[in-house]
C-alpha atoms as a PDB file:
ATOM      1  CA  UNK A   1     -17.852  18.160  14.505  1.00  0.00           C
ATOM      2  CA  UNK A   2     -16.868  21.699  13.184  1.00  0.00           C
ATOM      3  CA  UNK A   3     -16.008  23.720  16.158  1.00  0.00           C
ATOM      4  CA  UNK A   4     -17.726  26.942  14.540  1.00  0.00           C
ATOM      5  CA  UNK A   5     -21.254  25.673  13.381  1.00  0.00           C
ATOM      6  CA  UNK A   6     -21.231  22.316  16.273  1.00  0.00           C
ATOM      7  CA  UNK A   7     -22.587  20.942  13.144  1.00  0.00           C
ATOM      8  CA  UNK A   8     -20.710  17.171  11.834  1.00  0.00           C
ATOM      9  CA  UNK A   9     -18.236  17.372   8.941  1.00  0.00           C
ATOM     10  CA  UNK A  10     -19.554  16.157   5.473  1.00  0.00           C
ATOM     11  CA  UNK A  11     -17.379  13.242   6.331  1.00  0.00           C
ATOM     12  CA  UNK A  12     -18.742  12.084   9.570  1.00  0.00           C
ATOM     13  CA  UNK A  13     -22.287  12.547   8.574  1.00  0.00           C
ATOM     14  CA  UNK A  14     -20.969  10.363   5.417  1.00  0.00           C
ATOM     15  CA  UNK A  15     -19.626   7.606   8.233  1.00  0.00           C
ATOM     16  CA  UNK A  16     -22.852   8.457  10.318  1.00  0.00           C
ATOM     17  CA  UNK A  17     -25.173   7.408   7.115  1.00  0.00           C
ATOM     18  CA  UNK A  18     -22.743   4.550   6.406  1.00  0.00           C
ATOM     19  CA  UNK A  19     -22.655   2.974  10.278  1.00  0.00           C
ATOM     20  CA  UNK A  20     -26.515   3.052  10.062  1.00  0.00           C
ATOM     21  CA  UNK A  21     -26.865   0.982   7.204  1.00  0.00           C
ATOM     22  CA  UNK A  22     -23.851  -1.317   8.098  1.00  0.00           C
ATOM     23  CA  UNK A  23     -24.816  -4.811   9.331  1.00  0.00           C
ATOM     24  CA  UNK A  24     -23.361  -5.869  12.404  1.00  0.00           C
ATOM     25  CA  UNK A  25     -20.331  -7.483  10.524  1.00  0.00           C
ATOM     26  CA  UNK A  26     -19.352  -4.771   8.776  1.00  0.00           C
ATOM     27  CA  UNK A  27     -19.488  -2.917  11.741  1.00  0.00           C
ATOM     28  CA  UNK A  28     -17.407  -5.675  12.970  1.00  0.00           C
ATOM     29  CA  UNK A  29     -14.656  -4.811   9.846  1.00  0.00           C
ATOM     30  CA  UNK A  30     -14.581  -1.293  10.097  1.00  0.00           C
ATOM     31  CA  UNK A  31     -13.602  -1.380  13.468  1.00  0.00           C
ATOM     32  CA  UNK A  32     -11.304  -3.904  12.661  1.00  0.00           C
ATOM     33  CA  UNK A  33      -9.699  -1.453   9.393  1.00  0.00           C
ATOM     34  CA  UNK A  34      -9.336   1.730  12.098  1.00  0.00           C
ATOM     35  CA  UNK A  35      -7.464  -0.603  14.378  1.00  0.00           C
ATOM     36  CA  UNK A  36      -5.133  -1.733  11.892  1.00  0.00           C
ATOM     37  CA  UNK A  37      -4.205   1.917  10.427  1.00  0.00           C
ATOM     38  CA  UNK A  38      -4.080   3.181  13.864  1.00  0.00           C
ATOM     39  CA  UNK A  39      -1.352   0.117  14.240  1.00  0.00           C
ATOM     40  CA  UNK A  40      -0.022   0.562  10.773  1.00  0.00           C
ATOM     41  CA  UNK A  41       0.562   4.151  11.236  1.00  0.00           C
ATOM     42  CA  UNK A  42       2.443   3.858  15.087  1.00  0.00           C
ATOM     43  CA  UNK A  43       4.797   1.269  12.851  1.00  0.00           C
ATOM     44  CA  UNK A  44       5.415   3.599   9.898  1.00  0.00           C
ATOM     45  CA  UNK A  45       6.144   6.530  12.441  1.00  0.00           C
ATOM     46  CA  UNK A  46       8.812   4.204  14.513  1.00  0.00           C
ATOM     47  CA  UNK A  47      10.338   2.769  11.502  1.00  0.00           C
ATOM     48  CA  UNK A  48      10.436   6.544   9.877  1.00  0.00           C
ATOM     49  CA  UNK A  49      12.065   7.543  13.558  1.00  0.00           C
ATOM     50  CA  UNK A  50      14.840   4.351  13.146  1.00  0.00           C
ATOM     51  CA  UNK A  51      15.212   5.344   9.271  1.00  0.00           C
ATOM     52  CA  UNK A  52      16.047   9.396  10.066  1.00  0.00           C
ATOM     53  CA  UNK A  53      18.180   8.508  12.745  1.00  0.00           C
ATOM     54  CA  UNK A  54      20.268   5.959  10.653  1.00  0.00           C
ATOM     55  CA  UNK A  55      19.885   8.297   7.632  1.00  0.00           C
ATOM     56  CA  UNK A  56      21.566  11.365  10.250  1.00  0.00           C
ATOM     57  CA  UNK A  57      24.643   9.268  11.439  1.00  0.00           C
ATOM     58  CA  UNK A  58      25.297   8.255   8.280  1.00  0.00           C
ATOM     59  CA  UNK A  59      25.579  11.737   6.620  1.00  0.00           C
ATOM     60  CA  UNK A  60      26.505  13.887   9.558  1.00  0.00           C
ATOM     61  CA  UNK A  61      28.353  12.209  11.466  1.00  0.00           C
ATOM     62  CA  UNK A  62      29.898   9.988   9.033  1.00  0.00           C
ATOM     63  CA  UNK A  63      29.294   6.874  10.910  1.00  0.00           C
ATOM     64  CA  UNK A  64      28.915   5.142   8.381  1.00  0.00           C
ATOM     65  CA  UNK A  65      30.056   4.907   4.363  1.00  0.00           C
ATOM     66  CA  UNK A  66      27.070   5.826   2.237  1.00  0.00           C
ATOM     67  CA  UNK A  67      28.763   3.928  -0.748  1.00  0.00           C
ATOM     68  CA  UNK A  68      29.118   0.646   1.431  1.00  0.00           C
ATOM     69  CA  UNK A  69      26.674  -1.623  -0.446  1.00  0.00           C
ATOM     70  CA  UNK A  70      25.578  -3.057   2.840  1.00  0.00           C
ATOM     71  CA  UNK A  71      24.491   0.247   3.928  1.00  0.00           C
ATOM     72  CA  UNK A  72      23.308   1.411   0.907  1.00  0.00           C
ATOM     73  CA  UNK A  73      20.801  -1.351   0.501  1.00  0.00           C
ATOM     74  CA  UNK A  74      19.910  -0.854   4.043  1.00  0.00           C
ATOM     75  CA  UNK A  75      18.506   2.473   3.997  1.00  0.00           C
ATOM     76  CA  UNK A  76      16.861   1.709   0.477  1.00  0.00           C
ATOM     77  CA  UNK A  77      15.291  -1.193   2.258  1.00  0.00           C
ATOM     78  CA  UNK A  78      13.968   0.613   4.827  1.00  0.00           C
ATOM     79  CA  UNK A  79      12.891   3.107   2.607  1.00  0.00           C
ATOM     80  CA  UNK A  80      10.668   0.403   0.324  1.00  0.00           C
ATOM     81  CA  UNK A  81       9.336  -1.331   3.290  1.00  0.00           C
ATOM     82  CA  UNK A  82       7.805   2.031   4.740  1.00  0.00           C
ATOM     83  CA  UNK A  83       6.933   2.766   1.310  1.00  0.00           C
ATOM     84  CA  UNK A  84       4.927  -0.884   1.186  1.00  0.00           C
ATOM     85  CA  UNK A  85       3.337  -0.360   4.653  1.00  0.00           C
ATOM     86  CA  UNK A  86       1.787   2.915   3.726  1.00  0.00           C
ATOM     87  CA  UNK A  87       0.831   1.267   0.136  1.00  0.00           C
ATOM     88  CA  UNK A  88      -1.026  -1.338   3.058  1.00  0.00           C
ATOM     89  CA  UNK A  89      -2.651   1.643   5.217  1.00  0.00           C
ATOM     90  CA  UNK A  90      -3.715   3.557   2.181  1.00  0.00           C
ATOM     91  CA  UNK A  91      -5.317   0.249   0.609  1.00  0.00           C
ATOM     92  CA  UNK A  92      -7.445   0.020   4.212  1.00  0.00           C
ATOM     93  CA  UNK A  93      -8.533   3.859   4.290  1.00  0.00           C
ATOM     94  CA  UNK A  94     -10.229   3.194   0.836  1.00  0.00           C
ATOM     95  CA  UNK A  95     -11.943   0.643   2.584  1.00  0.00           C
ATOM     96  CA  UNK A  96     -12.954   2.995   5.385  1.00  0.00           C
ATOM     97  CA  UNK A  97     -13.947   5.563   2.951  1.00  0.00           C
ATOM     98  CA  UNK A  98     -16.545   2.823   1.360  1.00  0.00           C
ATOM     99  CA  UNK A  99     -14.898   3.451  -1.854  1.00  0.00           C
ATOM    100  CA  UNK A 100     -14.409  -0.327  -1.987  1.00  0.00           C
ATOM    101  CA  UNK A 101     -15.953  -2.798   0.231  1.00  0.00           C
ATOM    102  CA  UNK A 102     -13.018  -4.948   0.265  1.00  0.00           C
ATOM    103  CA  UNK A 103      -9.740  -4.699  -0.242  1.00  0.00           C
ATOM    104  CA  UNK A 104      -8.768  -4.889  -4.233  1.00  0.00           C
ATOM    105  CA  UNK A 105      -6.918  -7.963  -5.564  1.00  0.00           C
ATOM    106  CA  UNK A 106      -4.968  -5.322  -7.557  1.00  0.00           C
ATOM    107  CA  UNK A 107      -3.877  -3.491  -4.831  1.00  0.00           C
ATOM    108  CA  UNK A 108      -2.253  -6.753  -3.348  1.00  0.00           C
ATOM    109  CA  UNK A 109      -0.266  -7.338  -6.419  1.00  0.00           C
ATOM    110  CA  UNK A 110       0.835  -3.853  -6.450  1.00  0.00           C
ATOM    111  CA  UNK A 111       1.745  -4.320  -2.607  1.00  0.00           C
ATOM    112  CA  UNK A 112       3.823  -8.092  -3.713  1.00  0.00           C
ATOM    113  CA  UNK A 113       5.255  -6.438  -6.448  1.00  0.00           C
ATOM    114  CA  UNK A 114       6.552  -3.505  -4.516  1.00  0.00           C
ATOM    115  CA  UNK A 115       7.489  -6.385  -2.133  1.00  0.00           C
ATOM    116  CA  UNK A 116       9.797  -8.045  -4.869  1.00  0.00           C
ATOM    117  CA  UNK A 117      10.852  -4.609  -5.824  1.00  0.00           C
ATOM    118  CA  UNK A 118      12.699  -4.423  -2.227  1.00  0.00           C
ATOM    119  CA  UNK A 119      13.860  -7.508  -2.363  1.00  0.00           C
ATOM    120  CA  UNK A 120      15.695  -7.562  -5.595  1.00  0.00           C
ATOM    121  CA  UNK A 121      17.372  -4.078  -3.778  1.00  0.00           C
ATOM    122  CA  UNK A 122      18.789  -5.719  -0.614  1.00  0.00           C
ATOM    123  CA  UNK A 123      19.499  -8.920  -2.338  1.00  0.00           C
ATOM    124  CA  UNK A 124      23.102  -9.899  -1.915  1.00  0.00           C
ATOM    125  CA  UNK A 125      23.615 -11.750  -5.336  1.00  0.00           C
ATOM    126  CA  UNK A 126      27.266 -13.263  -4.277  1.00  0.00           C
ATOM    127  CA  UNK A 127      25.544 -15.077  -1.533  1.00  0.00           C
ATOM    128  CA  UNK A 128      21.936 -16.031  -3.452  1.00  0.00           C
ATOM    129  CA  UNK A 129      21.884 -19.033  -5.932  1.00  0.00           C
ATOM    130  CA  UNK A 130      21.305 -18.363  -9.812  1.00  0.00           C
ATOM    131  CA  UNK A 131      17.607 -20.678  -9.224  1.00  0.00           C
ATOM    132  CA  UNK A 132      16.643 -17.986  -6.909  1.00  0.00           C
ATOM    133  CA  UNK A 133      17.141 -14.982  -8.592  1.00  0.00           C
ATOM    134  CA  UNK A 134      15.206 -16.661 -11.237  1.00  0.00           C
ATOM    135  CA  UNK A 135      12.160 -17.502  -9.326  1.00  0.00           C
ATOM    136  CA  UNK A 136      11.886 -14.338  -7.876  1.00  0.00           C
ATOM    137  CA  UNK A 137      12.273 -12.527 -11.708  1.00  0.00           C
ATOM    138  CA  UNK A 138       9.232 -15.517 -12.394  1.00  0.00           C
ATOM    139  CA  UNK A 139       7.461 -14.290  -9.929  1.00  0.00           C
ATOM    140  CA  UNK A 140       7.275 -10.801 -10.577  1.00  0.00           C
ATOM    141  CA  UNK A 141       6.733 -11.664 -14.297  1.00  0.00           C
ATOM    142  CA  UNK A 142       3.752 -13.885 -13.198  1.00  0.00           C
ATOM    143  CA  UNK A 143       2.573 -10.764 -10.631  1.00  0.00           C
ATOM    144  CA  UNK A 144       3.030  -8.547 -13.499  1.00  0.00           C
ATOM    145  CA  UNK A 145       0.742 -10.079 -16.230  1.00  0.00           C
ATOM    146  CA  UNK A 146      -2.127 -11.315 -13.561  1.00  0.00           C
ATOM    147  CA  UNK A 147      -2.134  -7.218 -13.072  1.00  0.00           C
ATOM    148  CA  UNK A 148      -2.273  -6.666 -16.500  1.00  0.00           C
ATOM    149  CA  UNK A 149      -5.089  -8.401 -17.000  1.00  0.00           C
ATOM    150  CA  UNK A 150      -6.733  -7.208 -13.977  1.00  0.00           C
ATOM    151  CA  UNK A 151      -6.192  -3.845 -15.474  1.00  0.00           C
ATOM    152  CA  UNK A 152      -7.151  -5.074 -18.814  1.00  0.00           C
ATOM    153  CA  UNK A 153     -10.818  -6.228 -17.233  1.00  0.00           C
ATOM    154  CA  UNK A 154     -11.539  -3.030 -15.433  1.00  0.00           C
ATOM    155  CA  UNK A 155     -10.731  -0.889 -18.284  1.00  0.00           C
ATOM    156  CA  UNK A 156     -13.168  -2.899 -20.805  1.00  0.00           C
ATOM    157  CA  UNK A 157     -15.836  -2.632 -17.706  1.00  0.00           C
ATOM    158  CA  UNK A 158     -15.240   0.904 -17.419  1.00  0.00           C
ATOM    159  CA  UNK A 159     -15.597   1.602 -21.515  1.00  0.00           C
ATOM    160  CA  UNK A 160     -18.902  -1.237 -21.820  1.00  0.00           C
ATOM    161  CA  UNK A 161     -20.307   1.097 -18.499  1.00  0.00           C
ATOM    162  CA  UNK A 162     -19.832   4.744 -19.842  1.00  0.00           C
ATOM    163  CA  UNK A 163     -21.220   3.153 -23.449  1.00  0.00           C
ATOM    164  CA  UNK A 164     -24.179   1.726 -21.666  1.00  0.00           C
ATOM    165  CA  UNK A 165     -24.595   5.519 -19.647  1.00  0.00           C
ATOM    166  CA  UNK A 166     -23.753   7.341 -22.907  1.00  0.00           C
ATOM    167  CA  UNK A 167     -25.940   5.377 -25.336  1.00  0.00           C
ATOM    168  CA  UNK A 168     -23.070   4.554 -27.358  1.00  0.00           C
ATOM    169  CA  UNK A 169     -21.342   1.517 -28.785  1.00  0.00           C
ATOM    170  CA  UNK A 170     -18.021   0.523 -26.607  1.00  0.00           C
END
């Protein structure tokens, strides 16, 4: 509620409307998505906590050697890994929003291929075999075209929809 009217914000009236015309499972789920960001976000904040403090004794007081590979790929894999939870929160607050009713297969590719992203950062490639460096670069080929088309789909959805609104051919 806004504290100078005691009237509800546009957006709780919006979640008020919504809750109304939710059955009781999707009740169920949106419960379920505000627990999980309230649990996603306590986890981003710790691991942001862990990632300034190592970030601090490694510049200031010169703990440790930025240009150490080991650290280096440390920090940046911390850095991806908060980067893919709050890829994983955001993905659950449009679901909380109703902008989608479920979460998007697209934004789960996105969230693997930021996954593989990481992984090909901290990967040690002295101590991992040739075979596995290749299935990982398959797999984020693979990732990459099934988003593609994905992408491909919506687009031709969105152009056949605003011909069908505007009257004109796609």
């Amino acid at each position: 509620m806004s504290k100078k009217e005691g009237k509800p914000s546009p957006s709780e009236l919006c979640l008020t409307r919504h809750w109304v015309d939710m059955s009781f499972y999707e009740r169920f789920e949106h419960i379920v998505a505000l627990l999980l960001t309230a649990l996603i976000t306590i986890i981003v904040a710790v691991a942001m906590i862990r990632l300034a403090t190592l970030v601090f004794s490694l510049l200031v007081l010169g703990a440790l050697d930025p240009l150490d590979h080991r650290v280096f790929t440390t920090v940046f894999g911390m850095i991806m890994t908060l980067l893919i939870a709050m890829e994983f929160k955001h993905s659950i607050l449009s679901v909380l929003d109703r902008k989608e009713h479920i979460i998007q297969v697209k934004t789960v590719i996105l969230i693997a291929l930021l996954a593989l992203a990481r992984k090909f950062i901290i990967l040690d490639l002295k101590a991992t075999s040739a075979a596995s460096v290749a299935a990982l670069a398959l797999s984020v080929l693979v990732l990459g075209a099934v988003y593609w088309l994905l992408r491909e789909r919506d687009d031709r959805a969105a152009a056949l929809a605003r011909a069908a609104r505007d009257g004109t051919a796609p």
